[in-house]
Protein backbone atom coordinates (compact mmCIF):
# COMPACT_ATOMS: atom_id res chain seq x y z
CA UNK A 1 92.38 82.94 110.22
CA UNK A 2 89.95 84.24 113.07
CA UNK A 3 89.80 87.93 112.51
CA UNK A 4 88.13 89.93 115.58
CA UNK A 5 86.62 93.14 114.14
CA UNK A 6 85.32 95.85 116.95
CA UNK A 7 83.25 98.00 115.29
CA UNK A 8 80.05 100.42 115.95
CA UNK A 9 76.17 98.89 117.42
CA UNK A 10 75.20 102.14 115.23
CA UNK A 11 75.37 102.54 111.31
CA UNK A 12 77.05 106.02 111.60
CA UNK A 13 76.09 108.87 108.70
CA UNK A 14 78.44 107.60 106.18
CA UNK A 15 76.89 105.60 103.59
CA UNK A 16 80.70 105.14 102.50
CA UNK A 17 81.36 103.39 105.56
CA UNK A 18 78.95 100.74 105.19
CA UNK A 19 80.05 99.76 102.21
CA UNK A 20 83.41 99.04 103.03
CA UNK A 21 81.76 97.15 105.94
CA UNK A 22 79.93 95.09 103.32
CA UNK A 23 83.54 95.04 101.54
CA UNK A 24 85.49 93.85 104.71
CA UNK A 25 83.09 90.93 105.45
CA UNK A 26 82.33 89.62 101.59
CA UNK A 27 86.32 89.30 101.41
CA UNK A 28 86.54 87.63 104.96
CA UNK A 29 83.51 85.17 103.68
CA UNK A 30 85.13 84.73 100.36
CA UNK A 31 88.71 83.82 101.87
CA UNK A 32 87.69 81.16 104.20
CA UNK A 33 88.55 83.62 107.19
CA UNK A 34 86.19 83.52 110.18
CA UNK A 35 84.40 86.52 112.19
CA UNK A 36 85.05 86.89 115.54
CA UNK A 37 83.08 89.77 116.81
CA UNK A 38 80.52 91.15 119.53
CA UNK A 39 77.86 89.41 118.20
CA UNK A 40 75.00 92.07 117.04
CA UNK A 41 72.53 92.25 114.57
CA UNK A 42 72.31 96.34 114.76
CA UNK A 43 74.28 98.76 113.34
CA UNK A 44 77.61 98.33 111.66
CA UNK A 45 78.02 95.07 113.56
CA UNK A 46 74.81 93.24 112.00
CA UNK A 47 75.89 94.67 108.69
CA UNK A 48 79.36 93.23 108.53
CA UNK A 49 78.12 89.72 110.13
CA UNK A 50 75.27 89.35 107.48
CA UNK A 51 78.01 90.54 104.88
CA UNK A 52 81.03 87.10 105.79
CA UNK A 53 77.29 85.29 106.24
CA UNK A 54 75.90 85.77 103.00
CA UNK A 55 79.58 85.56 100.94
CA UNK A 56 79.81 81.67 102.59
CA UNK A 57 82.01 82.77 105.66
CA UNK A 58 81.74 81.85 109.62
CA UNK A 59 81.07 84.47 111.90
CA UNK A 60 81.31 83.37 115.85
CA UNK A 61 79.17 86.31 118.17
CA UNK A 62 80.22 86.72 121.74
CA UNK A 63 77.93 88.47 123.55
CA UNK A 64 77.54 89.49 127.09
CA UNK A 65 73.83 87.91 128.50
CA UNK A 66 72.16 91.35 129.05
CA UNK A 67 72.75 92.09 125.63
CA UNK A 68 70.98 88.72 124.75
CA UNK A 69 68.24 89.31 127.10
CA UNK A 70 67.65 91.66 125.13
CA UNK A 71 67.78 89.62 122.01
CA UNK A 72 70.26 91.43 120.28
CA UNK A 73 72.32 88.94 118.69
CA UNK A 74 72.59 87.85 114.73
CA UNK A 75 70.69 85.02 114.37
CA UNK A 76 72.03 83.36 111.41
CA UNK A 77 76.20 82.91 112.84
CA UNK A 78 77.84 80.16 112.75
CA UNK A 79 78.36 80.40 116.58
CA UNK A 80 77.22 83.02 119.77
CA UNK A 81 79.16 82.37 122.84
CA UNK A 82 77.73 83.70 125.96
CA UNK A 83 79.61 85.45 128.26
CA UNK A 84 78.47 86.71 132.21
CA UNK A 85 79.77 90.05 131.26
CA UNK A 86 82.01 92.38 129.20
CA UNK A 87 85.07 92.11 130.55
CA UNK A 88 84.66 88.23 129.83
CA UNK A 89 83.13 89.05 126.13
CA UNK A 90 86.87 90.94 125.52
CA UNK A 91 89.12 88.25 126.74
CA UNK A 92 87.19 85.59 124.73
CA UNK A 93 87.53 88.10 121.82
CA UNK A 94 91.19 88.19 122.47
CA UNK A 95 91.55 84.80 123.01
CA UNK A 96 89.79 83.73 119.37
CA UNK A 97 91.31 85.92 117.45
CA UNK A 98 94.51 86.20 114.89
CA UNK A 99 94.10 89.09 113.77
CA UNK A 100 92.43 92.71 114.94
CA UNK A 101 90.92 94.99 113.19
CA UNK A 102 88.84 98.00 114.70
CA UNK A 103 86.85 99.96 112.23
CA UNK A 104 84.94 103.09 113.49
CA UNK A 105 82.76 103.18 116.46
CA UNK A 106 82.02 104.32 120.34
CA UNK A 107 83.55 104.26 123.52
CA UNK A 108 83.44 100.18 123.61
CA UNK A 109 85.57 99.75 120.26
CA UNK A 110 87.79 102.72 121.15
CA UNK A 111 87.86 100.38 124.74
CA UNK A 112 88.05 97.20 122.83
CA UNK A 113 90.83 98.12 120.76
CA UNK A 114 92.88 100.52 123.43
CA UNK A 115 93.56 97.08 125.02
CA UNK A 116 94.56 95.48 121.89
CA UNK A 117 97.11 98.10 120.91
CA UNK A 118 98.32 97.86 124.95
CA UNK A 119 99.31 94.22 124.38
CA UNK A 120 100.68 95.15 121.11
CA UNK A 121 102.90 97.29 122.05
CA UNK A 122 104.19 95.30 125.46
CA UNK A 123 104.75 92.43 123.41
CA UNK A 124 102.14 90.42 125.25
CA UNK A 125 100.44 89.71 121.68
CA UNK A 126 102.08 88.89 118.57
CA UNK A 127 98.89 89.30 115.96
CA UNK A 128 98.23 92.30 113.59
CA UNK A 129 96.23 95.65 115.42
CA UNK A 130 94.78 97.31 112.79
CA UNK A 131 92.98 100.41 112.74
CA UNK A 132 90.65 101.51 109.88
CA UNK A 133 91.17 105.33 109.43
CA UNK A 134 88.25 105.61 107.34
CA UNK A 135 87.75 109.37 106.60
CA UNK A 136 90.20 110.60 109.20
CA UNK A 137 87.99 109.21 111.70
CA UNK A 138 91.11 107.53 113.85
CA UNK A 139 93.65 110.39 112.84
CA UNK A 140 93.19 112.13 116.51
CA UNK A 141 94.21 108.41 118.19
CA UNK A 142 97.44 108.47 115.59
CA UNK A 143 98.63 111.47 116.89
CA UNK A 144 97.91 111.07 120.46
CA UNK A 145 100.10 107.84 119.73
CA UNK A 146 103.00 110.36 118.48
CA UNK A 147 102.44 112.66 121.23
CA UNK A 148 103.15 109.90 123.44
CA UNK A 149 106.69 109.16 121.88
CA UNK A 150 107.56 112.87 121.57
CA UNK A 151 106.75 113.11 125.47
CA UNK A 152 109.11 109.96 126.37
CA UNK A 153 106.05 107.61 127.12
CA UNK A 154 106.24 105.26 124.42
CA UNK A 155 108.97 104.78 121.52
CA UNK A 156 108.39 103.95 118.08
CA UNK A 157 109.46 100.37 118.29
CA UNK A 158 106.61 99.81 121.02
CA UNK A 159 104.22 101.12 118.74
CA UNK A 160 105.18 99.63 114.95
CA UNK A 161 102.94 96.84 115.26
CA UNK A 162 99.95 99.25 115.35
CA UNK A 163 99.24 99.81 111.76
CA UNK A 164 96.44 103.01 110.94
CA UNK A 165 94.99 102.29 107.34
CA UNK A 166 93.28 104.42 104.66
CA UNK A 167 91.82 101.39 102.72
CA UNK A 168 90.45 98.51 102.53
CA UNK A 169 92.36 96.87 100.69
CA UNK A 170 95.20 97.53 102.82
CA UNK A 171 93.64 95.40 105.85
CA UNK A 172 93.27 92.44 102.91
CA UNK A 173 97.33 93.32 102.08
CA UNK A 174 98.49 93.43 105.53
CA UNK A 175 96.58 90.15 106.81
């Protein structure tokens, strides 16, 4: 299974966090699953790559050319597609993957995934949209989600195949 992760070009303060990073990508290595993700060596991206990497796993990059310029890519994947720009890096992303999974980050994963949970929920994608609630850290989007029902712009049914998780190992159950 291809399983696009959007996730952080920073590390974040939690030390917990990176280690379920490091969790997430040893049991996508060890599983025969491949990474599909932005393509990074820094920050919680590099971290989860190196992690499928080093537990025997494939992890494909794609990564706009300015970022490349720049020389910001893992060296060590399996395979970095090149992209003009990031709206082309997304639909590649979207187009490789099975699953999605966005743990925390920015404004681009909160992008990256907002588009995700969009097709979700219009029934344009049929793939799981996970959400890693690690610490609370998505709880805000969950609501906003509900105020959205109570307010008569979304229903429940649009939005079940959006799934928020507390742990780990309930990404590994529900893929």
């Amino acid at each position: 299974m291809n399983i696009t992760v959007y996730l952080g070009s920073y590390e974040g303060k939690d030390e917990s966090l990176k280690a379920a990073v490091r969790k997430l990508g040893k049991w996508i290595g060890e599983n025969g699953h491949c990474l599909i993700y932005g393509g990074s060596k820094i920050g919680l991206m590099g971290i989860l790559a190196e992690s499928v990497i080093r537990a025997g796993g494939k992890a494909i990059g794609v990564e706009p050319v300015f970022f490349v310029d720049q020389v910001l890519q893992y060296d060590e994947l399996t395979e970095l597609i090149v992209t003009k720009d990031m709206s082309e890096r997304k639909a590649k992303m979207i187009e490789l993957g099975d699953a999605f999974i966005a743990l925390p980050g920015g404004t681009g994963t909160l992008e990256e995934i907002s588009e995700i949970m969009s097709m979700v929920s219009l029934g344009h994608l049929k793939a799981p949209c996970i959400l890693y609630n690690h610490k609370g850290y998505y709880s805000d989007l969950q609501k906003m989600l509900r105020t959205m029902v109570e307010h008569g712009f979304s229903t429940e049914e649009r939005q079940e195949g959006i799934r928020f998780v507390e742990q780990m190992e309930d990404i590994e159950r529900i893929l």
